[in-house]
Protein backbone atom coordinates (compact mmCIF):
# COMPACT_ATOMS: atom_id res chain seq x y z
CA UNK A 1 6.23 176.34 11.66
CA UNK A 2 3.58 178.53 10.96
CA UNK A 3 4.85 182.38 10.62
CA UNK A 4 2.86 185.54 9.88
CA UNK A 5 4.25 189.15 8.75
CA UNK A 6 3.09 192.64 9.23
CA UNK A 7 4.95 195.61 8.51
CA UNK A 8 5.09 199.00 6.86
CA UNK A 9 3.77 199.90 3.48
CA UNK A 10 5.28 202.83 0.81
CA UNK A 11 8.71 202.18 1.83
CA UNK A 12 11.79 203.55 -0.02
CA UNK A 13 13.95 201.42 -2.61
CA UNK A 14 16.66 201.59 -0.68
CA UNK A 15 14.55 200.23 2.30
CA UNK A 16 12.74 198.14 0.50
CA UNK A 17 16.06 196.13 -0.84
CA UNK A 18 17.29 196.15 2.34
CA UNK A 19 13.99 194.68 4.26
CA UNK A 20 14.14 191.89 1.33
CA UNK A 21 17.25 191.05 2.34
CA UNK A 22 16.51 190.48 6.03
CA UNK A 23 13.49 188.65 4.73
CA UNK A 24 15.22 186.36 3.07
CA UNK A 25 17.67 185.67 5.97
CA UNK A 26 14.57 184.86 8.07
CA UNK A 27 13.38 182.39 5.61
CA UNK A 28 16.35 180.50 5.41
CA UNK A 29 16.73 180.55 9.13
CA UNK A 30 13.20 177.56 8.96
CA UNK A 31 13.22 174.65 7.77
CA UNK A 32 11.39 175.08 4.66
CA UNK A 33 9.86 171.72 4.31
CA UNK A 34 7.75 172.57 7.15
CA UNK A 35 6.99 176.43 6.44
CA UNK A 36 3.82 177.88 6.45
CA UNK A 37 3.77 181.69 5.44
CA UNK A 38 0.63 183.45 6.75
CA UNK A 39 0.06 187.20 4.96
CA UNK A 40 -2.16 189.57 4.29
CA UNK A 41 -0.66 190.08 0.81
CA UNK A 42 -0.62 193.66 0.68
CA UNK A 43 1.88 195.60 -1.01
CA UNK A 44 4.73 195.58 0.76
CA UNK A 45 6.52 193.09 3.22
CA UNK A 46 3.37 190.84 3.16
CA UNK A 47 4.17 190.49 -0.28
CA UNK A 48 7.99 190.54 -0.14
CA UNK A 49 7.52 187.64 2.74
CA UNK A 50 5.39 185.71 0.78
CA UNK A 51 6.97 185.49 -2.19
CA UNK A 52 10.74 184.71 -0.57
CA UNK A 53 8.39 181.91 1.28
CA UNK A 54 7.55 180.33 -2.00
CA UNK A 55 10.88 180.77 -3.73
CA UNK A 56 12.20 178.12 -0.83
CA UNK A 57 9.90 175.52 -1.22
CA UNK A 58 7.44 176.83 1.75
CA UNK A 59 3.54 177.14 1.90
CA UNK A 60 1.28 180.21 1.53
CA UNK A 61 -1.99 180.84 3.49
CA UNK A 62 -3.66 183.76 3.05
CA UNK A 63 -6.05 186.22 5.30
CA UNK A 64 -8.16 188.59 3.03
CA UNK A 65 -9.85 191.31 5.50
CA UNK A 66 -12.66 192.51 3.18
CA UNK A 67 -14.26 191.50 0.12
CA UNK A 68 -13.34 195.05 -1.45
CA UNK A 69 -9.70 194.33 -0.10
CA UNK A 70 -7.97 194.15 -3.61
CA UNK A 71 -9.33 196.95 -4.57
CA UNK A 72 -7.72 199.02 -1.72
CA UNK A 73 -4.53 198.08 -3.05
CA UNK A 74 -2.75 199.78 -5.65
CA UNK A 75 -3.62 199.05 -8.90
CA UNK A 76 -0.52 197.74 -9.63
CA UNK A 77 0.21 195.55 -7.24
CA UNK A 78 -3.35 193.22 -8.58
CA UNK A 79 -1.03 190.92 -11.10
CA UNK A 80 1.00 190.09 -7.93
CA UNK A 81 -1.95 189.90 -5.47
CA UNK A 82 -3.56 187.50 -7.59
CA UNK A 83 -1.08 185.28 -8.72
CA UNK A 84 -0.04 184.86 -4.70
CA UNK A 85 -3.62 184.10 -4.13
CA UNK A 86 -3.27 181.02 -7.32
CA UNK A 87 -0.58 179.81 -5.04
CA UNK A 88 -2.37 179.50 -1.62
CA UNK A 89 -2.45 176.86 0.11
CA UNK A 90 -6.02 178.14 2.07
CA UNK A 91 -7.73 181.67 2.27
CA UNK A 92 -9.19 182.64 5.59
CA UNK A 93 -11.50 185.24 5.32
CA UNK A 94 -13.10 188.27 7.89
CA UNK A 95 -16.46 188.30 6.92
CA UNK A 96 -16.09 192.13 6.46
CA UNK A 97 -17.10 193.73 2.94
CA UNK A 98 -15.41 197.40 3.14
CA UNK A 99 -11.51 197.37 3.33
CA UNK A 100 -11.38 199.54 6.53
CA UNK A 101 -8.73 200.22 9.01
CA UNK A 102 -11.15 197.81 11.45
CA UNK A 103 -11.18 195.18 8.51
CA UNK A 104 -7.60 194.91 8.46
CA UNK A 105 -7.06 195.22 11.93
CA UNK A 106 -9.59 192.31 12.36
CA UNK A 107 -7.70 190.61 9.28
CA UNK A 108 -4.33 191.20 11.24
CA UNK A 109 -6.10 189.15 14.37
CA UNK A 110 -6.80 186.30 12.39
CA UNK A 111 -3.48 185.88 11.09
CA UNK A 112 -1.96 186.01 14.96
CA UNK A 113 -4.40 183.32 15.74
CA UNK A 114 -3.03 181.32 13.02
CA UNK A 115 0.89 181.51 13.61
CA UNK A 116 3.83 180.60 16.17
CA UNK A 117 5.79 183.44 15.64
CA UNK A 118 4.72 186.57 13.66
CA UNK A 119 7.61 188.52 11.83
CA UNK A 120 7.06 192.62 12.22
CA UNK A 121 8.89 194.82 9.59
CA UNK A 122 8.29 197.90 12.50
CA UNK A 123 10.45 201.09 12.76
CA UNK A 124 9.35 200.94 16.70
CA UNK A 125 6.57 203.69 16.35
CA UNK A 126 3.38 203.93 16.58
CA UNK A 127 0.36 203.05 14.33
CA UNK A 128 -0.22 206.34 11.76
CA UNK A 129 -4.35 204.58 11.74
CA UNK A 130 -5.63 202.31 13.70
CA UNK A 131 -4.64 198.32 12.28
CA UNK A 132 -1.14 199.80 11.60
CA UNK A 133 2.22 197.52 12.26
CA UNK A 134 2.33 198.72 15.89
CA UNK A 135 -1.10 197.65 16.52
CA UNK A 136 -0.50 194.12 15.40
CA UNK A 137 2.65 193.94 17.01
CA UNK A 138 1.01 195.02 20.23
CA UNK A 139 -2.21 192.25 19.88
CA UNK A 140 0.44 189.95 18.91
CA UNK A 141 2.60 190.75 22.15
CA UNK A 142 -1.18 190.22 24.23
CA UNK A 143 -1.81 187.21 22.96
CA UNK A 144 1.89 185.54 23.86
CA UNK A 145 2.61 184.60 20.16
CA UNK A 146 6.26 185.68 19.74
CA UNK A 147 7.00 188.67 17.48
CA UNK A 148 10.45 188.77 15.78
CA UNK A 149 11.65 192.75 14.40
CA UNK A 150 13.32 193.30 11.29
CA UNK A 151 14.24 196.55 10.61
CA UNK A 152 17.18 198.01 8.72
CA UNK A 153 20.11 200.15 10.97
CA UNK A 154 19.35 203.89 10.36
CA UNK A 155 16.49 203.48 7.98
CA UNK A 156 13.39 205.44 8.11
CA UNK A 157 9.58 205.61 6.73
């Protein structure tokens, strides 16, 4: 089973423990022998995913939408980045240099072509820039792969 994540960046601790959590759940809801985690590795879900992926004994691919992508990220999130990207199983790449709202949108369309379900941590709203969660959800939603919410009771962004 091949599963991809999007979902909201800069959320709260309290958010953030709770959207591990629910991560976790999904995870243990595969069988791991045969799970394939596809993320964009940014800060973040993609990260949280990723990582609660590998802690089960599932694989990692990775989409990078730009060249310049790690350097969009914050600073300290590079130590994680790169020691998720040791642990890939295969990089797929956009062919994009500048890390862009259009690369990662474009990133984000690879990634649904890749997976049988796609995991959304989405509060339900819309995009705040284009290649935000609701815009993936929405491609994702197009292009019939199936698109599971996780999203904490009364939480906000």
């Amino acid at each position: 089973m091949r599963v991809g994540i999007t979902g909201h960046r800069g959320l709260n601790a309290e958010v953030e423990e709770r959207v591990r959590t629910m991560l976790s759940e999904a995870v243990r809801g595969y069988d791991v022998a045969e799970l394939l985690a596809v993320s964009c590795i940014a800060d973040g879900p993609d990260t949280w995913f990723a990582e609660a992926v590998l802690e089960h004994g599932g694989r990692l691919e990775i989409v990078i939408p730009a060249t310049e992508y790690r350097e969009s990220l914050p600073e300290w999130h590079h130590d994680t980045y790169d020691t998720l990207m040791a642990k890939a199983a295969d990089v797929h790449e956009t062919g994009m240099t500048e890390s862009t709202s259009e690369a990662h949108q474009a990133g984000s369309e690879i990634l649904v072509g890749l997976v049988d379900e796609l995991l959304a941590v989405w509060d339900g709203k819309p995009a705040r820039g284009y290649g935000g969660t609701a815009d993936v959800v929405a491609y994702a939603e197009r292009n019939g792969v199936p698109v599971r919410v996780l999203w904490p009771e009364g939480a906000a962004r």
